[in-house]
Protein backbone atom coordinates (compact mmCIF):
# COMPACT_ATOMS: atom_id res chain seq x y z
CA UNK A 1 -33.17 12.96 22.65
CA UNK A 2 -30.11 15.35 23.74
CA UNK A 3 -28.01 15.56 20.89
CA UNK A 4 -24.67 14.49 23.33
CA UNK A 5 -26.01 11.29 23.77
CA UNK A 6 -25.23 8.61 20.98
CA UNK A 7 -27.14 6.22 19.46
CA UNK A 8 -26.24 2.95 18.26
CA UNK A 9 -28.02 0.40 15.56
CA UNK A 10 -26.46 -2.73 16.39
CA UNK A 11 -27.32 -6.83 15.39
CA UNK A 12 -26.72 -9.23 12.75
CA UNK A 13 -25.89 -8.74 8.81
CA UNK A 14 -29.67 -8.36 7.04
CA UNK A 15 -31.79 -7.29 10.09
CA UNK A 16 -32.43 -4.27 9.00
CA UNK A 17 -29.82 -2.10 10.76
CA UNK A 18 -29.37 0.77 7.94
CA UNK A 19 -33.22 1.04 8.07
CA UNK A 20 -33.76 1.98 11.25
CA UNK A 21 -31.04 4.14 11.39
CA UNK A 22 -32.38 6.19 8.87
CA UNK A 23 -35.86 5.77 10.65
CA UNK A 24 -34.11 7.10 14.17
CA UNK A 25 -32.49 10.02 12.23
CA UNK A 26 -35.44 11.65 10.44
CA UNK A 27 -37.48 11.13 13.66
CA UNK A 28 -34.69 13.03 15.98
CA UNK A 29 -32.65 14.98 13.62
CA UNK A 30 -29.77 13.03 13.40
CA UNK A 31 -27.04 12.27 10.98
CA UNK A 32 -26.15 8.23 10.36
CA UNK A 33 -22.35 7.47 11.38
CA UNK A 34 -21.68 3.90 9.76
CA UNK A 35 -19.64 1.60 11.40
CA UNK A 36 -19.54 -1.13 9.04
CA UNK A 37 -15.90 -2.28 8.65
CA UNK A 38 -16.06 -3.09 4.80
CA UNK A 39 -18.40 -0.42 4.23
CA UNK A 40 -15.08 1.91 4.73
CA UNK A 41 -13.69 0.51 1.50
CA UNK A 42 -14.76 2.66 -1.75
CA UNK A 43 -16.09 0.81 -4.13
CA UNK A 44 -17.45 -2.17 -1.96
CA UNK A 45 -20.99 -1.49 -2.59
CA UNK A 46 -22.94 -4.45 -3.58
CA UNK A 47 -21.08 -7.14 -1.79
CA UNK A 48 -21.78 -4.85 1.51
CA UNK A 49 -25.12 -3.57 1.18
CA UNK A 50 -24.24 0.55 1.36
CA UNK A 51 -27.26 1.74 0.64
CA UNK A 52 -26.85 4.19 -2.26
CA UNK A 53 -27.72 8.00 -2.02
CA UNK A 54 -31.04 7.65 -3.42
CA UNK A 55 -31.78 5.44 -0.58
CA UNK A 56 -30.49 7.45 2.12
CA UNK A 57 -33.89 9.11 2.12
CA UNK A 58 -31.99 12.71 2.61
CA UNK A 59 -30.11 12.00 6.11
CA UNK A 60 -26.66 12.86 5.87
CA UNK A 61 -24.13 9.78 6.28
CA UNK A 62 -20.64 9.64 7.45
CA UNK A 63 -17.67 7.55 7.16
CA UNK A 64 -18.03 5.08 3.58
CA UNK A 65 -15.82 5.10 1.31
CA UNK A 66 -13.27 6.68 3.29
CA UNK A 67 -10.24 3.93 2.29
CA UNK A 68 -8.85 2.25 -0.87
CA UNK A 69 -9.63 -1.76 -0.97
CA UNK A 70 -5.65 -1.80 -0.71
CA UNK A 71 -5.57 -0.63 2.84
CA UNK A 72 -5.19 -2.63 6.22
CA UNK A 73 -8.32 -1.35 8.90
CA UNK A 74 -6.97 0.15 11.33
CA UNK A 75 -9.43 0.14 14.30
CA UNK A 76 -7.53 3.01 16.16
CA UNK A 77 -7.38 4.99 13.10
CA UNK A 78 -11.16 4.36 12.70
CA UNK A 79 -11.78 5.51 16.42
CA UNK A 80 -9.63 8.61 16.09
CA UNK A 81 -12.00 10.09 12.77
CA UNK A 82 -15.23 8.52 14.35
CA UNK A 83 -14.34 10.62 17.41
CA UNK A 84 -14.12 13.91 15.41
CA UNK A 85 -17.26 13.01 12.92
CA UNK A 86 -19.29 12.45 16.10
CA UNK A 87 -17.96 15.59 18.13
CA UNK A 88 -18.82 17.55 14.60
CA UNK A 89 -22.52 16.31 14.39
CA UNK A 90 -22.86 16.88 18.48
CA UNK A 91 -22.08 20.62 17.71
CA UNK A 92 -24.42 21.06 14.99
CA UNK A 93 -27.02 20.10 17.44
CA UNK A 94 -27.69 16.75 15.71
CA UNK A 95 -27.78 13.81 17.24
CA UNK A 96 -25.49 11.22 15.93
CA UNK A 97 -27.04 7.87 14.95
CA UNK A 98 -24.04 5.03 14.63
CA UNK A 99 -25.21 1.95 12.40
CA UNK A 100 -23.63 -1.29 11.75
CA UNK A 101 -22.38 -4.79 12.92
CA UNK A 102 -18.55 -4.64 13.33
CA UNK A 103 -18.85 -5.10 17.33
CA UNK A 104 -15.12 -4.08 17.89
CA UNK A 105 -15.74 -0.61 15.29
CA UNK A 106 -19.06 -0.25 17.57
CA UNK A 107 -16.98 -0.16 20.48
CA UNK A 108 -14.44 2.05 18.80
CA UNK A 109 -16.60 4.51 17.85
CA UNK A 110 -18.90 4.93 21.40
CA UNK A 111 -15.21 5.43 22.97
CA UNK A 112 -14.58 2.34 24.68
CA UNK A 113 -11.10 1.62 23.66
CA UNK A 114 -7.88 2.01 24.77
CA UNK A 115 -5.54 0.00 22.39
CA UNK A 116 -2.60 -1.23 23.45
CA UNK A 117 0.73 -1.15 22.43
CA UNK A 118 2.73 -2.80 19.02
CA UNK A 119 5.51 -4.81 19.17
CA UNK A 120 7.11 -4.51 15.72
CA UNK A 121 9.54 -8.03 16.40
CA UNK A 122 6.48 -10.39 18.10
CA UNK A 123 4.26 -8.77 14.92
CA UNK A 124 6.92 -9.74 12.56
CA UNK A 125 7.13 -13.02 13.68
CA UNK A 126 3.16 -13.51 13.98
CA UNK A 127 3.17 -12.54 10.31
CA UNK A 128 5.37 -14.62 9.09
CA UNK A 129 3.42 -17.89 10.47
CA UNK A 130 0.39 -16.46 9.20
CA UNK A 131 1.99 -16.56 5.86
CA UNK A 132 3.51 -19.66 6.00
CA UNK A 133 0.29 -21.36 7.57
CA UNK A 134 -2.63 -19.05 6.37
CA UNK A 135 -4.80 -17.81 9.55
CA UNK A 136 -6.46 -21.37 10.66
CA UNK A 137 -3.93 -22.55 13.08
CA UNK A 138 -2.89 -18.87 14.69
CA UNK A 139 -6.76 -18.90 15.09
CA UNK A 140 -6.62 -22.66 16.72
CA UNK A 141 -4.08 -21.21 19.05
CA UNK A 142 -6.04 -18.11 20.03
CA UNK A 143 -9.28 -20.25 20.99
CA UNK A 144 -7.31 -22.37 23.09
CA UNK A 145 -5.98 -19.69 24.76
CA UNK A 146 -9.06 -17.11 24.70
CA UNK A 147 -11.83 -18.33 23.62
CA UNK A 148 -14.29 -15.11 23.99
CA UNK A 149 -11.39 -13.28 21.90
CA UNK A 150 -11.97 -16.17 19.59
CA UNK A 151 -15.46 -15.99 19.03
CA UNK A 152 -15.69 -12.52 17.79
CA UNK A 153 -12.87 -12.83 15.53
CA UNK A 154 -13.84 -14.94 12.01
CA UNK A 155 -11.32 -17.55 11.57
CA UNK A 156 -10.08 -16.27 7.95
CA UNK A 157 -9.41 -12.73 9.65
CA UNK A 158 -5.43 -13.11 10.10
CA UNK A 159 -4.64 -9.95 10.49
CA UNK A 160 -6.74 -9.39 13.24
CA UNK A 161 -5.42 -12.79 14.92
CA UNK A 162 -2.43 -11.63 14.39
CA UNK A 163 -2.90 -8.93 16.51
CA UNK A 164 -4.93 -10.36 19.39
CA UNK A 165 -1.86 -12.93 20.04
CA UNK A 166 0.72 -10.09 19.79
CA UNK A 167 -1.12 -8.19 22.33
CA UNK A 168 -1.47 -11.29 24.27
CA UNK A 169 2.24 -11.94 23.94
CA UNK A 170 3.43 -8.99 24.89
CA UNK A 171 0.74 -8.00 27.56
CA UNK A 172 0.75 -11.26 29.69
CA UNK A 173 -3.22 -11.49 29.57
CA UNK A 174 -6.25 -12.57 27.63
CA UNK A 175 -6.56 -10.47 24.26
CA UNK A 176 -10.70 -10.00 25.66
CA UNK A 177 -9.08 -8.83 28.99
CA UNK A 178 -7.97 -5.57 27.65
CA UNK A 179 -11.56 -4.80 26.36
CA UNK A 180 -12.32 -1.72 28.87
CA UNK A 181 -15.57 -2.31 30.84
CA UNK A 182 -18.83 -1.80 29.40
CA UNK A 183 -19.39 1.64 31.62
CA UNK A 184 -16.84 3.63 29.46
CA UNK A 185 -17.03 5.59 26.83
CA UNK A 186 -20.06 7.99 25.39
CA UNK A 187 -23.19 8.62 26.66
CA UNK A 188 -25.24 6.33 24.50
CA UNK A 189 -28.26 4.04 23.88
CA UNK A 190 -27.73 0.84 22.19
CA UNK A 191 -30.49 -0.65 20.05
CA UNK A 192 -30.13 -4.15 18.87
CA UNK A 193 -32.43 -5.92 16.16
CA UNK A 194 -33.37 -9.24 16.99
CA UNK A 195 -34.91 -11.88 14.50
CA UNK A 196 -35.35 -15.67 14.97
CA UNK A 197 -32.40 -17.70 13.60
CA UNK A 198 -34.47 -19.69 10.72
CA UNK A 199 -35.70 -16.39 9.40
CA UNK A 200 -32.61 -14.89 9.63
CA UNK A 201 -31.15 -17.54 7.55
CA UNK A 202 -33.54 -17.00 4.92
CA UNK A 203 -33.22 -13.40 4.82
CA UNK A 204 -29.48 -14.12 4.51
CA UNK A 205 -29.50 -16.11 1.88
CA UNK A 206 -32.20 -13.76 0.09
CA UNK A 207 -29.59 -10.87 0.92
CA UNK A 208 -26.42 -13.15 -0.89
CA UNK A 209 -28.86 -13.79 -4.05
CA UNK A 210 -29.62 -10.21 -4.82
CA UNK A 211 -26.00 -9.14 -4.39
CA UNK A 212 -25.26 -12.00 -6.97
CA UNK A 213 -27.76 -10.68 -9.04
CA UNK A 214 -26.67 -7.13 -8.97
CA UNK A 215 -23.43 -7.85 -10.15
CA UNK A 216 -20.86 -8.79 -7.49
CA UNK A 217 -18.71 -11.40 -8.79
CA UNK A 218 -18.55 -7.78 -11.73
CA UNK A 219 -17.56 -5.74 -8.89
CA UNK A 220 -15.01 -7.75 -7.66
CA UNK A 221 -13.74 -8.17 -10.98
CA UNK A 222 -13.15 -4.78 -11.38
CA UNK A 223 -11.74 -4.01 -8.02
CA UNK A 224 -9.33 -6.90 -8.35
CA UNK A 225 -8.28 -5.40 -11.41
CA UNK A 226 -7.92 -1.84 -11.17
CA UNK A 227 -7.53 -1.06 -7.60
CA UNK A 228 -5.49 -4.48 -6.13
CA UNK A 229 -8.28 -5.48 -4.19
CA UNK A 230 -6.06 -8.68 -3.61
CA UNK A 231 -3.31 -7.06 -2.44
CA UNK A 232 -5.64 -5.66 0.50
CA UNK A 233 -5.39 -7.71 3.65
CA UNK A 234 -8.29 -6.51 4.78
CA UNK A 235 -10.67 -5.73 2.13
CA UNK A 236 -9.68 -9.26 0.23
CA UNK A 237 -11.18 -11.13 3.35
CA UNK A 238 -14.70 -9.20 3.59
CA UNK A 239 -17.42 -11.66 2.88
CA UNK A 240 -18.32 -12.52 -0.57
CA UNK A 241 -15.46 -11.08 -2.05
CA UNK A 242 -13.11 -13.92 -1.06
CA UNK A 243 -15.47 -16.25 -1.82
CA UNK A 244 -15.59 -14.45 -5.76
CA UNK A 245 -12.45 -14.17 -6.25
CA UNK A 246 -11.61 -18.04 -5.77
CA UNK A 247 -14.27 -18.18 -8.30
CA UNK A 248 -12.40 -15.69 -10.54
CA UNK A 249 -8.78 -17.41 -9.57
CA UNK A 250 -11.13 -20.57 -11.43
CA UNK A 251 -10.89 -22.51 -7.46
CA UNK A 252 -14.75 -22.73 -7.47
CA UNK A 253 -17.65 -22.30 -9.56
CA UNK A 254 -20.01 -19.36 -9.03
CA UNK A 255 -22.35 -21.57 -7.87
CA UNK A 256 -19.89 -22.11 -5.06
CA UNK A 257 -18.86 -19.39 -4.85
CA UNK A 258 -22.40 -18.22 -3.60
CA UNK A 259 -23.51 -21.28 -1.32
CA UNK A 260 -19.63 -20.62 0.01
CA UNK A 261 -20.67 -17.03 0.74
CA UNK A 262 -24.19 -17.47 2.26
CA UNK A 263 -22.73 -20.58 4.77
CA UNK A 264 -19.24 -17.99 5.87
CA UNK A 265 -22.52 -15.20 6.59
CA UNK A 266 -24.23 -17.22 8.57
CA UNK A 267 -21.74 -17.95 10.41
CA UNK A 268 -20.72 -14.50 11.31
CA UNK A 269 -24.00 -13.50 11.89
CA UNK A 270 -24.03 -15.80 15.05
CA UNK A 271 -20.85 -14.58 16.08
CA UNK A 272 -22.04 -10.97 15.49
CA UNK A 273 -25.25 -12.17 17.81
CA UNK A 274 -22.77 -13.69 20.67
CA UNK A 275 -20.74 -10.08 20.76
CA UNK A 276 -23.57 -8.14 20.95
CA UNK A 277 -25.53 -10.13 23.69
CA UNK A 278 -22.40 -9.78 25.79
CA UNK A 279 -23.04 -6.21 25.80
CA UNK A 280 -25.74 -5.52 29.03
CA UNK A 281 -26.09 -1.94 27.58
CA UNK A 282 -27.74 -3.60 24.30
CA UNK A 283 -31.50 -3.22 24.37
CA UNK A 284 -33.39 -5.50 22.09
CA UNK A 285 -35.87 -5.46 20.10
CA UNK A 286 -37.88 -7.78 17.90
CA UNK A 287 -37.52 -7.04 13.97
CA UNK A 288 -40.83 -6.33 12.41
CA UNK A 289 -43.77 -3.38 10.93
CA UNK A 290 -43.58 -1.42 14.10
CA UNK A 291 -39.92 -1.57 14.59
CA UNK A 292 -39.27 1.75 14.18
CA UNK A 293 -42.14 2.54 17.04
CA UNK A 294 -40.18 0.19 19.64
CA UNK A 295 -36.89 1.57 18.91
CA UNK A 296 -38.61 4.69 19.89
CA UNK A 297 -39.60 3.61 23.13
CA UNK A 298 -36.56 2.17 23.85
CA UNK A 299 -34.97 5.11 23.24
């Protein structure tokens, strides 16, 4: 594998994604470039699934914990460091091996943006519905009006809502019809991990019970707080934390709390399936012993 030519780990939550990655990279000397959205956020560890140090089997990793929980994501921002961290690794004669499900950070990250403009009076405006109406009917409006824009956004994420209708609004075209076409960007190979939906369900739901276990609703605790996780538009959203801190605002019960956390999941995972399959660059493969070999091939 020449080291300019970029490979991406892409799929649902719980297939297996930081796995691989690590696989890919000890077998081609690579370096693992995450591109997790909420994996970004220090101290969101068990309620994402960053694999800790130990577990990182000795391949470097780039980009976690690179912004408070009180932040806004910023997906330009995110493309302008990715572009540097990737450029870096390329020059070391590594080959850089990108891991994770946020499609648009995916996209981001291989190059394939070119983000519009702001428009600080239509934002202002959008912002102020969003807090007087909370993201569900901004979101109504945007799947009536683009519905593949839509489908990739989750419903609770206002801030990103907020920004597909101002770009919208001041563009005078779908929010999906500034995507650039899927032949820009970095030279790259795309590997996506398939499994069947009923055992990805389970696996999710497995995945939501150990994070439970390990302490979650603890770590939210703590990042609400000492570090104003609520005040984070972003970070406040990510799954499971929202769901635990209704349970720690005394809303729900943990037991909700959890089934509340495993249902919003499962949900995004299909949404995070109907991005990626609209990729034609995605090559699939089937989750399993001998993933690692087929990945291989692929690649």
């Amino acid at each position: 594998m020449r080291p300019e030519t970029v490979i991406a780990v892409v799929g649902a939550t719980a297939t297996g994604k930081s796995d691989l990655a690590i696989g890919l990279a000890q077998r081609l000397g690579g370096e693992v470039v995450n591109v997790d959205s909420m994996q970004l956020y220090r101290g969101m560890d068990i309620g994402t699934a960053k694999l800790p140090l130990a577990d990182r089997r000795g391949v470097p990793h780039h980009l976690l914990d690179i912004w408070e929980v009180t932040e806004a994501a910023s997906v330009a921002e995110y493309q302008r460091i990715a572009s540097d961290v990737i450029d870096d690794i390329q020059a070391r004669g590594k080959v850089a091996v990108l891991a994770g499900g946020s499609g648009l950070y995916v996209r981001a990250a291989l190059g394939d943006l070119d983000f519009p403009g702001t428009d600080e009076v239509v934002r202002a405006r959008l912002e102020a519905e969003l807090a007087a109406a909370g993201p569900g009917p901004l979101w109504d409006r945007l799947k009536a009006a683009d519905p593949t824009a839509a489908a990739a956004i989750l419903p609770s994420n206002g801030r990103r809502i907020v920004r597909a209708l101002e770009v919208m609004e001041i563009s005078g075209q779908p929010f999906s019809a500034t995507m650039p076409s899927y032949d820009a960007g970095r030279r790259a190979v795309q590997v996506g991990i398939h499994l069947p939906r009923p055992e990805l369900d389970e696996r999710i739901e497995a995945r939501v019970d150990r994070m439970f276990a390990r302490g979650l609703a603890g770590e939210v605790a703590a990042l609400a707080d000492r570090h104003g996780l609520r005040d984070g538009k972003t970070a406040s959203r990510a799954l499971g934390y929202q769901q635990v801190l209704r349970y720690l605002d005394g809303e729900w019960s943990l037991e909700q709390a959890r089934d509340e956390t495993v249902r919003a999941t499962r949900r995004f995972a299909r949404r995070q399936e109907s991005w990626f399959r609209r990729d034609p660059r995605v090559q699939w493969a089937e989750a399993g012993d001998d993933l690692l070999h087929r990945a291989l091939s692929l690649l």
